[in-house]
Structures are given as C-alpha cells and as structure tokens.
C-alpha atoms as a PDB file:
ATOM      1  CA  UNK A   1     171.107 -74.196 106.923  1.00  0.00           C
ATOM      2  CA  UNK A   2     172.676 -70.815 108.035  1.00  0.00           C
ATOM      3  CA  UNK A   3     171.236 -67.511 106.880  1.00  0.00           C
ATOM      4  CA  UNK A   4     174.239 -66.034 105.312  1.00  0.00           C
ATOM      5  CA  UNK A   5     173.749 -69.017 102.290  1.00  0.00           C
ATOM      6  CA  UNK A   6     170.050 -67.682 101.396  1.00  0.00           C
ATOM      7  CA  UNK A   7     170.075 -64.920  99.155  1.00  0.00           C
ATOM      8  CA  UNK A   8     173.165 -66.373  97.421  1.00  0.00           C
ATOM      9  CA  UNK A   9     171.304 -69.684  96.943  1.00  0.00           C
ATOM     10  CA  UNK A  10     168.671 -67.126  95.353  1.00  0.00           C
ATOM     11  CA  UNK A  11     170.336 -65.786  93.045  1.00  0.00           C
ATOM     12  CA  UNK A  12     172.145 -68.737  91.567  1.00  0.00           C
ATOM     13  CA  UNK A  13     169.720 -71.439  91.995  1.00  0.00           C
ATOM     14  CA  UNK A  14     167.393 -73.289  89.504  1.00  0.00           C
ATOM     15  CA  UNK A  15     163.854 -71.398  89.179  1.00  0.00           C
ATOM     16  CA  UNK A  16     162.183 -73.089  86.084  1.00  0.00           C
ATOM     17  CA  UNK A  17     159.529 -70.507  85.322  1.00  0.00           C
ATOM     18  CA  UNK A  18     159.566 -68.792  88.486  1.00  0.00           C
ATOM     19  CA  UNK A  19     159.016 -64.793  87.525  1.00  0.00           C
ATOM     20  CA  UNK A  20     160.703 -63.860  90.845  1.00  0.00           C
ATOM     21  CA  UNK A  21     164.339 -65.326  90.308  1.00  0.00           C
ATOM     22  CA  UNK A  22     165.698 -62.715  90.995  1.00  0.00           C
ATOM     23  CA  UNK A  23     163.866 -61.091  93.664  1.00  0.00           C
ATOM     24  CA  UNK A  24     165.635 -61.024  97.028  1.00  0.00           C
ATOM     25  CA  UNK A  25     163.444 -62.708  99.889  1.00  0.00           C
ATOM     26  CA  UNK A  26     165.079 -61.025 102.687  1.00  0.00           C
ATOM     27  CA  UNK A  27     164.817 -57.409 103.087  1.00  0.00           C
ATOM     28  CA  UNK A  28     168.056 -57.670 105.800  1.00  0.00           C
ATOM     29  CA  UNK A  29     170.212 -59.349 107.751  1.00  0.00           C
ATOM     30  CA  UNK A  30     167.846 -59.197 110.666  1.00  0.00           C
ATOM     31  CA  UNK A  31     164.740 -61.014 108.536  1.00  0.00           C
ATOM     32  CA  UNK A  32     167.228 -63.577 107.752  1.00  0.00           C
ATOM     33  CA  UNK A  33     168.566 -64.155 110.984  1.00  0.00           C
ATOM     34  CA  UNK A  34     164.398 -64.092 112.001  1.00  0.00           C
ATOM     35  CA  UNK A  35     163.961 -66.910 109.538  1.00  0.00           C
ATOM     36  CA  UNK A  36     166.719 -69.125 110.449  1.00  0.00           C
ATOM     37  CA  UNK A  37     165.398 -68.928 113.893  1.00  0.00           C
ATOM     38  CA  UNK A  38     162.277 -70.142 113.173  1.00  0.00           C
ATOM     39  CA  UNK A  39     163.031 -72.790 110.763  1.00  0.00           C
ATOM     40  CA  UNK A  40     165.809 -74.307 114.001  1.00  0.00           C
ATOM     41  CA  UNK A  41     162.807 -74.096 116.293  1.00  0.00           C
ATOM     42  CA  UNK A  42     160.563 -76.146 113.675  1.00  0.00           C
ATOM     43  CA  UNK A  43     163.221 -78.460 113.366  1.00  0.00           C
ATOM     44  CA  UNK A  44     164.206 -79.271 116.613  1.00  0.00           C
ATOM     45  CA  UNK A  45     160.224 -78.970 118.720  1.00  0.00           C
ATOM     46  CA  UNK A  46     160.098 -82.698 119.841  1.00  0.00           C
ATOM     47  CA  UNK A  47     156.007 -81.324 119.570  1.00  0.00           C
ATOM     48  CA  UNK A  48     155.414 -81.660 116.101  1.00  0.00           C
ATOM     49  CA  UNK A  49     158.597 -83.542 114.931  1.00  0.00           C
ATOM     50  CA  UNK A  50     156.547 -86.053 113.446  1.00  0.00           C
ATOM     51  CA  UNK A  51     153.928 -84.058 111.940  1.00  0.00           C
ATOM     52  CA  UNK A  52     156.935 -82.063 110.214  1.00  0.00           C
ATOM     53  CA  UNK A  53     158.677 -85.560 108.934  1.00  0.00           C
ATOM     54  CA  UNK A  54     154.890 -87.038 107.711  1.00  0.00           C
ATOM     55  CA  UNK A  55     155.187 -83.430 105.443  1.00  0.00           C
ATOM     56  CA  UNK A  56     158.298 -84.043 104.115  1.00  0.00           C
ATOM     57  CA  UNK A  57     158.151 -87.302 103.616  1.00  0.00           C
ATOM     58  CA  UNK A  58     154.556 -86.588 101.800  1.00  0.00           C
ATOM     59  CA  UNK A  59     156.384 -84.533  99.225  1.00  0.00           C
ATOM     60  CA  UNK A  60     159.974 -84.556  98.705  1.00  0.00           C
ATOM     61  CA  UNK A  61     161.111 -88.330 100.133  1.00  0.00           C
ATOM     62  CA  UNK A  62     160.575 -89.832  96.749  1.00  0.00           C
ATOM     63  CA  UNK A  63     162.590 -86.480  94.891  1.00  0.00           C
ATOM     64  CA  UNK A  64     165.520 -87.543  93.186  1.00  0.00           C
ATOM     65  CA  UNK A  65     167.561 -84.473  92.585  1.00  0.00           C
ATOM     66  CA  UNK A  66     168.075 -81.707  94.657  1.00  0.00           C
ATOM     67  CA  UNK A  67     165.447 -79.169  95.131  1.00  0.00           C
ATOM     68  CA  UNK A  68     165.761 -75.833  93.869  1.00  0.00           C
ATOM     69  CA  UNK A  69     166.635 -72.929  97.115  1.00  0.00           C
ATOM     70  CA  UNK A  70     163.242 -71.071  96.291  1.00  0.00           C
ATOM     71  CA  UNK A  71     161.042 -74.716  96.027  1.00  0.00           C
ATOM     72  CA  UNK A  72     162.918 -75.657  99.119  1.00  0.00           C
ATOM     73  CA  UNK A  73     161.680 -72.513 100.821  1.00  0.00           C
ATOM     74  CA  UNK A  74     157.971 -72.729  99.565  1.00  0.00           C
ATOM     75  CA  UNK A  75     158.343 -75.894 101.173  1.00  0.00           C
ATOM     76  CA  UNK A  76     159.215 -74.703 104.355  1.00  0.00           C
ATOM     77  CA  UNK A  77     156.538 -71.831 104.712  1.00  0.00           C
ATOM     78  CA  UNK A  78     154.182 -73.992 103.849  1.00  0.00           C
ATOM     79  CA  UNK A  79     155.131 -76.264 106.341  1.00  0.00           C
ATOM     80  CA  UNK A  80     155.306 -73.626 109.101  1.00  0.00           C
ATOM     81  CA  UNK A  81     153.511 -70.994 107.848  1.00  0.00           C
ATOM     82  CA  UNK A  82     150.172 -72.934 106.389  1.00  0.00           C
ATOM     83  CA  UNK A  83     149.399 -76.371 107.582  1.00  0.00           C
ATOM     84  CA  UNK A  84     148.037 -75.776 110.857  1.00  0.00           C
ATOM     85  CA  UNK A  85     149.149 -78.278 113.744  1.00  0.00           C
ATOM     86  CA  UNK A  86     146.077 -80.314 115.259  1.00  0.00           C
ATOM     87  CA  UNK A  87     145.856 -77.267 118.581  1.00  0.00           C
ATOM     88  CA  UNK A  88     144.137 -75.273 115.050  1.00  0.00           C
ATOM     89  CA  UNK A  89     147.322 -73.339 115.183  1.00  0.00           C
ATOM     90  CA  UNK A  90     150.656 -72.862 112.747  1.00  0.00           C
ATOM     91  CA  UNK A  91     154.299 -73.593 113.555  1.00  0.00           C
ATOM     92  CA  UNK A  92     155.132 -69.693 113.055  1.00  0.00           C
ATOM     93  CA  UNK A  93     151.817 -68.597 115.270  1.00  0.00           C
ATOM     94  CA  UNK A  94     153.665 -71.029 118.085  1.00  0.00           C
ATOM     95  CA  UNK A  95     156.611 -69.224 117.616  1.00  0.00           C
ATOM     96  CA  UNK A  96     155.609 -65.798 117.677  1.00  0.00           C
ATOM     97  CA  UNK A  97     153.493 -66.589 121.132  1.00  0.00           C
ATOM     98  CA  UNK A  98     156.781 -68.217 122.694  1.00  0.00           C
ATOM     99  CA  UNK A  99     159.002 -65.428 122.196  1.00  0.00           C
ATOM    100  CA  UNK A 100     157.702 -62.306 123.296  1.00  0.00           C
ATOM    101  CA  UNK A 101     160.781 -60.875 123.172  1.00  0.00           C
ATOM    102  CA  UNK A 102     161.109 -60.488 119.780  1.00  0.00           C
ATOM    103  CA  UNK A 103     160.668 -57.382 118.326  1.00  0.00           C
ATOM    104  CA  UNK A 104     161.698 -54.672 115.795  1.00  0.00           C
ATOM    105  CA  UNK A 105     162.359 -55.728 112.161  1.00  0.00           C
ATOM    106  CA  UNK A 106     162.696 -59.486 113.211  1.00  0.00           C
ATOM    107  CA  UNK A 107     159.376 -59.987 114.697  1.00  0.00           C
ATOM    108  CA  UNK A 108     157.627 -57.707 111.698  1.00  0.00           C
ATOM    109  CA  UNK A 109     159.030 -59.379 108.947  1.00  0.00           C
ATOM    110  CA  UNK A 110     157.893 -62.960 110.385  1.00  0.00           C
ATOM    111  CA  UNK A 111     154.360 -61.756 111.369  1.00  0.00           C
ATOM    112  CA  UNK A 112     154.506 -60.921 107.655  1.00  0.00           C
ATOM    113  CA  UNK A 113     155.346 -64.479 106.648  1.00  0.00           C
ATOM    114  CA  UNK A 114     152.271 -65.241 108.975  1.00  0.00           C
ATOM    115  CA  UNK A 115     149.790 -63.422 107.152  1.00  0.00           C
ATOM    116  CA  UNK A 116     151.702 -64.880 103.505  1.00  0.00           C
ATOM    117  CA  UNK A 117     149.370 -67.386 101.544  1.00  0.00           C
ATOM    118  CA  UNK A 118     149.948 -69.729  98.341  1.00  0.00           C
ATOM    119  CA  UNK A 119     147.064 -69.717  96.408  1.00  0.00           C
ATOM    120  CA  UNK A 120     145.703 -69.381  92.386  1.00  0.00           C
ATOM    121  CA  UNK A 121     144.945 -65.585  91.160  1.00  0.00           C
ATOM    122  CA  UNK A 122     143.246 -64.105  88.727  1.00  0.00           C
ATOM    123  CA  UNK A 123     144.882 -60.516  87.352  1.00  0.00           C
ATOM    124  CA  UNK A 124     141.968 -58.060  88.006  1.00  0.00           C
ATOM    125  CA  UNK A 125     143.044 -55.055  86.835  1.00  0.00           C
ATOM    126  CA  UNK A 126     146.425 -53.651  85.928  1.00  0.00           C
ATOM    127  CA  UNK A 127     147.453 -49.549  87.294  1.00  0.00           C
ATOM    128  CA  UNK A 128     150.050 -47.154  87.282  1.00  0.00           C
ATOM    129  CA  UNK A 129     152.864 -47.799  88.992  1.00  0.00           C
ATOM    130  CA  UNK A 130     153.177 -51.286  88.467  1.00  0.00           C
ATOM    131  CA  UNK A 131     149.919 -51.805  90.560  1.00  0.00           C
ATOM    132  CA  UNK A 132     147.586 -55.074  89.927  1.00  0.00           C
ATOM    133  CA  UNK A 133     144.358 -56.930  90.918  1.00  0.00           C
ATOM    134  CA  UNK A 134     144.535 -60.290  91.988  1.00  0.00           C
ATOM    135  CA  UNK A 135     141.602 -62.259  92.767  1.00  0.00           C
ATOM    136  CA  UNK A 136     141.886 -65.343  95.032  1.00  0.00           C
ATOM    137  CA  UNK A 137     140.655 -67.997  93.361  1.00  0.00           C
ATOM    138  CA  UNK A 138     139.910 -70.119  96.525  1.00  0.00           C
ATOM    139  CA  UNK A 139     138.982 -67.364  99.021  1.00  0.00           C
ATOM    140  CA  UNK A 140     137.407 -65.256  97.107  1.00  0.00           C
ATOM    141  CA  UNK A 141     138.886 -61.890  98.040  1.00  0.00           C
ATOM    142  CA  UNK A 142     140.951 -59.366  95.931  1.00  0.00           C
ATOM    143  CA  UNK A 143     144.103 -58.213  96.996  1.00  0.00           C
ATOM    144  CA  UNK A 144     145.871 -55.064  95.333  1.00  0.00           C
ATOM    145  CA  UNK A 145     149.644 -55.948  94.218  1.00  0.00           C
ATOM    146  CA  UNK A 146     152.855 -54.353  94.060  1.00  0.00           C
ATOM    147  CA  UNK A 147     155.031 -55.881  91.147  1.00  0.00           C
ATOM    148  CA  UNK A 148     157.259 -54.395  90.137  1.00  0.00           C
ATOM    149  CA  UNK A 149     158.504 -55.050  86.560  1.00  0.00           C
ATOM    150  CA  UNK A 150     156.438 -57.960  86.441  1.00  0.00           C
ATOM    151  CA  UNK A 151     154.032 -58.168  83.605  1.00  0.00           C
ATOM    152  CA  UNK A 152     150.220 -59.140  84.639  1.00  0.00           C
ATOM    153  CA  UNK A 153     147.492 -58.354  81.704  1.00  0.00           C
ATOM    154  CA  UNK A 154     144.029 -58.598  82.771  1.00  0.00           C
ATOM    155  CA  UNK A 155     142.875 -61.868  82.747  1.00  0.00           C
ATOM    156  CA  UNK A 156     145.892 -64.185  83.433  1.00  0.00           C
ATOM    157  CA  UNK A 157     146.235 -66.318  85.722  1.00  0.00           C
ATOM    158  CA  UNK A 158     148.993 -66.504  88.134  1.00  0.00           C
ATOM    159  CA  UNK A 159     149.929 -69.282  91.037  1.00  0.00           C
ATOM    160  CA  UNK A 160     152.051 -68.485  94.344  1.00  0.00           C
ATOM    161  CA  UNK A 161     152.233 -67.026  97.312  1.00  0.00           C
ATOM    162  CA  UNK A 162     152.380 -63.664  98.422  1.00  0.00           C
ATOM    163  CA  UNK A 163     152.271 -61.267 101.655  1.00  0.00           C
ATOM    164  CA  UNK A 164     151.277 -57.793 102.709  1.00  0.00           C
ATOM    165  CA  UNK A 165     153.757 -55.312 102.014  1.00  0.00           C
ATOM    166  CA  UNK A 166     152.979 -54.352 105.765  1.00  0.00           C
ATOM    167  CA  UNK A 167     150.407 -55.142 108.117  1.00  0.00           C
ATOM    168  CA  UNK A 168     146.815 -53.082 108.023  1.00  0.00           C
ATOM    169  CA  UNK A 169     143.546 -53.074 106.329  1.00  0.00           C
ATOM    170  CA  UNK A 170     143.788 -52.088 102.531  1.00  0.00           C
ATOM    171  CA  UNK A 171     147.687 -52.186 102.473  1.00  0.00           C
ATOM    172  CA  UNK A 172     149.235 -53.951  99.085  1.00  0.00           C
ATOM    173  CA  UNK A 173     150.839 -57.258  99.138  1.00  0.00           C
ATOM    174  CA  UNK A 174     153.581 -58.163  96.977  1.00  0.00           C
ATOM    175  CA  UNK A 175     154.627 -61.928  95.333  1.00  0.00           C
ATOM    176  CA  UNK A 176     157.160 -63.431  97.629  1.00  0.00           C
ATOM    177  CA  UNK A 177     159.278 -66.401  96.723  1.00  0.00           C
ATOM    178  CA  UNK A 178     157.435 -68.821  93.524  1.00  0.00           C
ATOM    179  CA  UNK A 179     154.995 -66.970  91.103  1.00  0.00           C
ATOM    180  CA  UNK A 180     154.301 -68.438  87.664  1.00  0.00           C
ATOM    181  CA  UNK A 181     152.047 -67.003  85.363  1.00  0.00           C
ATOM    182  CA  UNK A 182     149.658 -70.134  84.017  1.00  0.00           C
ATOM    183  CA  UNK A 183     148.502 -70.979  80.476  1.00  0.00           C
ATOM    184  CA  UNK A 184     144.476 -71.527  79.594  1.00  0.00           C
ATOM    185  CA  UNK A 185     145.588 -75.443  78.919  1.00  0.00           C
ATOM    186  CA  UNK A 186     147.900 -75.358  82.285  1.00  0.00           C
ATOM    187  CA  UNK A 187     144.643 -73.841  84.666  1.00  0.00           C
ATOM    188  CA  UNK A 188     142.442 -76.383  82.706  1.00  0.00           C
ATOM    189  CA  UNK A 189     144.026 -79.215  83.390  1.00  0.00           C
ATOM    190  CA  UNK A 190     145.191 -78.121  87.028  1.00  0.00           C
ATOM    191  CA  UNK A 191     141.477 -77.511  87.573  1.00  0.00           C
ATOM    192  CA  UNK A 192     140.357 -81.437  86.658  1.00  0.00           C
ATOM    193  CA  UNK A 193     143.534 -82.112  89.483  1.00  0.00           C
ATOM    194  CA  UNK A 194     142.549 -79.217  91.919  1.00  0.00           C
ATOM    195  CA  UNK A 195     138.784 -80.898  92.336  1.00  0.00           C
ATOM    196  CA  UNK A 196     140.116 -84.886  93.082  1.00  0.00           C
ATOM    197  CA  UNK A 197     142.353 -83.161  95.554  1.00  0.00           C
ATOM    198  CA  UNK A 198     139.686 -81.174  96.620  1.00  0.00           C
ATOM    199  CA  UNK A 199     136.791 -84.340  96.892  1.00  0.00           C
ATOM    200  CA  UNK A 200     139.718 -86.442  98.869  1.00  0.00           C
ATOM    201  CA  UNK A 201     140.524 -84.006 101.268  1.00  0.00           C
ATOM    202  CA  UNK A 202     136.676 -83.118 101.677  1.00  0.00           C
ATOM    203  CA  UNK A 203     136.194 -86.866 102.345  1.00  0.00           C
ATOM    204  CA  UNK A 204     138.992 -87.234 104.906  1.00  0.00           C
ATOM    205  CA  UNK A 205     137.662 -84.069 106.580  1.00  0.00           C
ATOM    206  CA  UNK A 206     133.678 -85.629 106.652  1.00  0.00           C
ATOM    207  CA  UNK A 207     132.487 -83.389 104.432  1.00  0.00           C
ATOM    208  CA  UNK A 208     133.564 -80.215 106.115  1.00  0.00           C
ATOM    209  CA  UNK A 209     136.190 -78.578 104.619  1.00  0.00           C
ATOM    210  CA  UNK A 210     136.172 -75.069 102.905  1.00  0.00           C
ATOM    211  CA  UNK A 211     138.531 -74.283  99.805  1.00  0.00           C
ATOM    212  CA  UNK A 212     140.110 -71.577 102.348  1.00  0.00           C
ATOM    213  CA  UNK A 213     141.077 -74.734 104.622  1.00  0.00           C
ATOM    214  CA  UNK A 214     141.847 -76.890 101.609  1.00  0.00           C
ATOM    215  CA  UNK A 215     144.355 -74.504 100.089  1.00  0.00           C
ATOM    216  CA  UNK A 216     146.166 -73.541 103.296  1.00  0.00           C
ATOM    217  CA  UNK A 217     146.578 -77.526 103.234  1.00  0.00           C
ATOM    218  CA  UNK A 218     147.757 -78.785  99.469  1.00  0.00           C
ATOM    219  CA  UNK A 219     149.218 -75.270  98.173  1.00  0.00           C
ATOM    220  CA  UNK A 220     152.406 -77.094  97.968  1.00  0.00           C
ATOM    221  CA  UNK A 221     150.825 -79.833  95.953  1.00  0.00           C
ATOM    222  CA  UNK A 222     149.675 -77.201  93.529  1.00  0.00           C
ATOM    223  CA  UNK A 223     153.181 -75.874  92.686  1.00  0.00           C
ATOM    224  CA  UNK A 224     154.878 -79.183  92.840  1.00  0.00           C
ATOM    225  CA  UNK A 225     151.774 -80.494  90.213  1.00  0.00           C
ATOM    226  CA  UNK A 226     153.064 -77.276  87.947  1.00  0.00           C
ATOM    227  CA  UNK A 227     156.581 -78.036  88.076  1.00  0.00           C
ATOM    228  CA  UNK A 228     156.369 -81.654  87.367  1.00  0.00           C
ATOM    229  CA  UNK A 229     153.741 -81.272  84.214  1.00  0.00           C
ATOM    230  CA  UNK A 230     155.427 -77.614  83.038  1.00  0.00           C
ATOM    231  CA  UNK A 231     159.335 -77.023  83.850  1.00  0.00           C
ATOM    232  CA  UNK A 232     160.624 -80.906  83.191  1.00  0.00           C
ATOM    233  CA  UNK A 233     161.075 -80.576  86.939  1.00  0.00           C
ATOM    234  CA  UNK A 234     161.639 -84.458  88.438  1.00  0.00           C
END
C-alpha cells in the first residue's frame, strides 16, 4: 500500500452513507508518509503477526468484494489503534515507544490517531460555527466537535470515530474517516445487537469487562453490522 494512493482512493472510492466522503484524512504528505510507516511495521512485527491475521480473518476473510479505501482504513486503526495486544498495550502505543526519533508533524499526527476512538454519539447541542455536542454513548463523556458543513440536530445519533483536533484538555475533536448519522429504527435494532455482543464478550472476559473496554474491542463490528443491514454493503 504506498501513501501516494490514499487520498486518491478517498476521493473516488465507495462510501455508502459515509458523511465524510469527501473529507481528506491526511492533512500532508508527512501524516501520510507517518501512516504508511506504521501500518509496514504492523504488518511485518513477527510479535503480533498472528494476533493481526486472527483480526482480519475475524472480519473481512469471508468478504466477497473489495472493501471500500475508507472501511479498509477503519479497519486498520482499529486494528492498531484500538484492540490492545495482550502486554495491555496498542500496536500504535508500540510504535510510538520504539521510535523516539520521530518527531514534528509525523509523530503529532499519529499520537492523534492514538487518542482517535470509534464509538456511538449522541448530538448534544449544536453552536455557531459549525460547533456540536457529542455524547459517548459507551464512555459516557461529551466531547465538543468541529464539523464542518456537516449537519447534526440535537438529538441524532451518529456512529464513528473521531480524534482531537490537537492534543490538550478541552480541545475539539473532529470526525475522522466513517461517520453515519443513524435512524431511531437503525439505533433500535443495533441496540438488541450491541447487548449479545456485549453479554459474549462480558462472558469471555469473566464478567469483567467495561463498555469502555468492550467498544475499544468490537467498534469495527458496529460499523460493519451498519453497513451490512443499511448500505446493501456484502
């Protein structure tokens, strides 16, 4: 996969309902470049080579058409980004401690990526300058938005992930590669899903997992649910 491809793939790939299709991912040539990195050093750590195939294999080995670029790279940050290895710690985490010498805009725009999360919002409150509430549904907090010319009435519901527009207490995050704004029928019915999910995973964690920890695990079941039961995706 080389970085040049990305924002092309972007911009002419399929997106279903995806309200950032045509939002550009990477802010430069040195984020890209940042990202390609990082994805080579997933792919190629002998470490967690199997743990990264038991993903893949969990989601898209069974796919029969080609993914679209930006389900691709949900795929990929959630793979490096949210399942955490069994050390308790994330591919990108790894990465960031290994290679001190990255700086500048390449290390800030993957210790970005870092703090990113997938999750189900609710819209909060909507502002001037295109400013919005969204309240985690799973971890409970409320996180001020930046979006643009993206419509968000108080209320809805929307599902992806996002990231802070910079790093710091109280700064605004922004949507990031998938979001989809959900129907009352859609959350209903993702909802009756969301708690057998939630029961298995509590069962194969003895009873001890959080909805924090259960997120950060099955996001990418979440979006892949929507696209199958919503876009005619297969």
């Amino acid at each position: 996969m080389k970085e040049a491809n990305y924002e092309e793939q972007l911009s002419t790939g399929q997106h279903g309902d995806n309200l950032l299709k045509m939002h550009r991912f990477f802010p430069s040539e040195e984020a890209a470049k940042a990202f390609h990195e990082l994805i080579v050093f997933t792919q190629r750590s002998e470490e967690w080579m199997n743990y990264v195939a038991t993903v893949f294999e969990e989601f898209i080995l069974w796919e029969k058409a080609v993914l679209s670029f930006d389900l691709l790279l949900e795929l990929l940050l959630f793979t490096t980004c949210d399942r955490l290895l069994p050390e308790g710690k994330s591919i990108i985490t790894l990465y960031l401690e290994r290679r001190p010498d990255l700086s500048g805009e390449e290390r800030a725009f993957l210790e970005l990526l870092q703090a990113s999360r997938f999750s189900l919002y609710q819209v909060t409150f909507t502002a001037e300058e295109s400013k919005v509430g969204f309240k985690d549904l799973f971890r409970g907090d409320e996180l001020p938005m930046v979006m643009g010319e993206i419509t968000a009435p108080p209320g809805d519901f929307m599902m992806g992930r996002v990231m802070p527009v910079s790093l710091g207490t109280g700064e605004p995050w922004r949507p990031v590669i998938f979001l989809t704004a959900l129907e009352t029928p859609t959350v209903a019915a993702l909802e009756t899903e969301a708690r057998k999910w939630f029961w298995q995973y509590s069962v194969a964690h003895k009873g001890w997992a959080t909805q924090e920890e259960f997120i950060r695990e099955n996001g990418y079941r979440f979006l892949r649910w929507y696209l199958e039961h919503n876009t005619g995706h297969r």
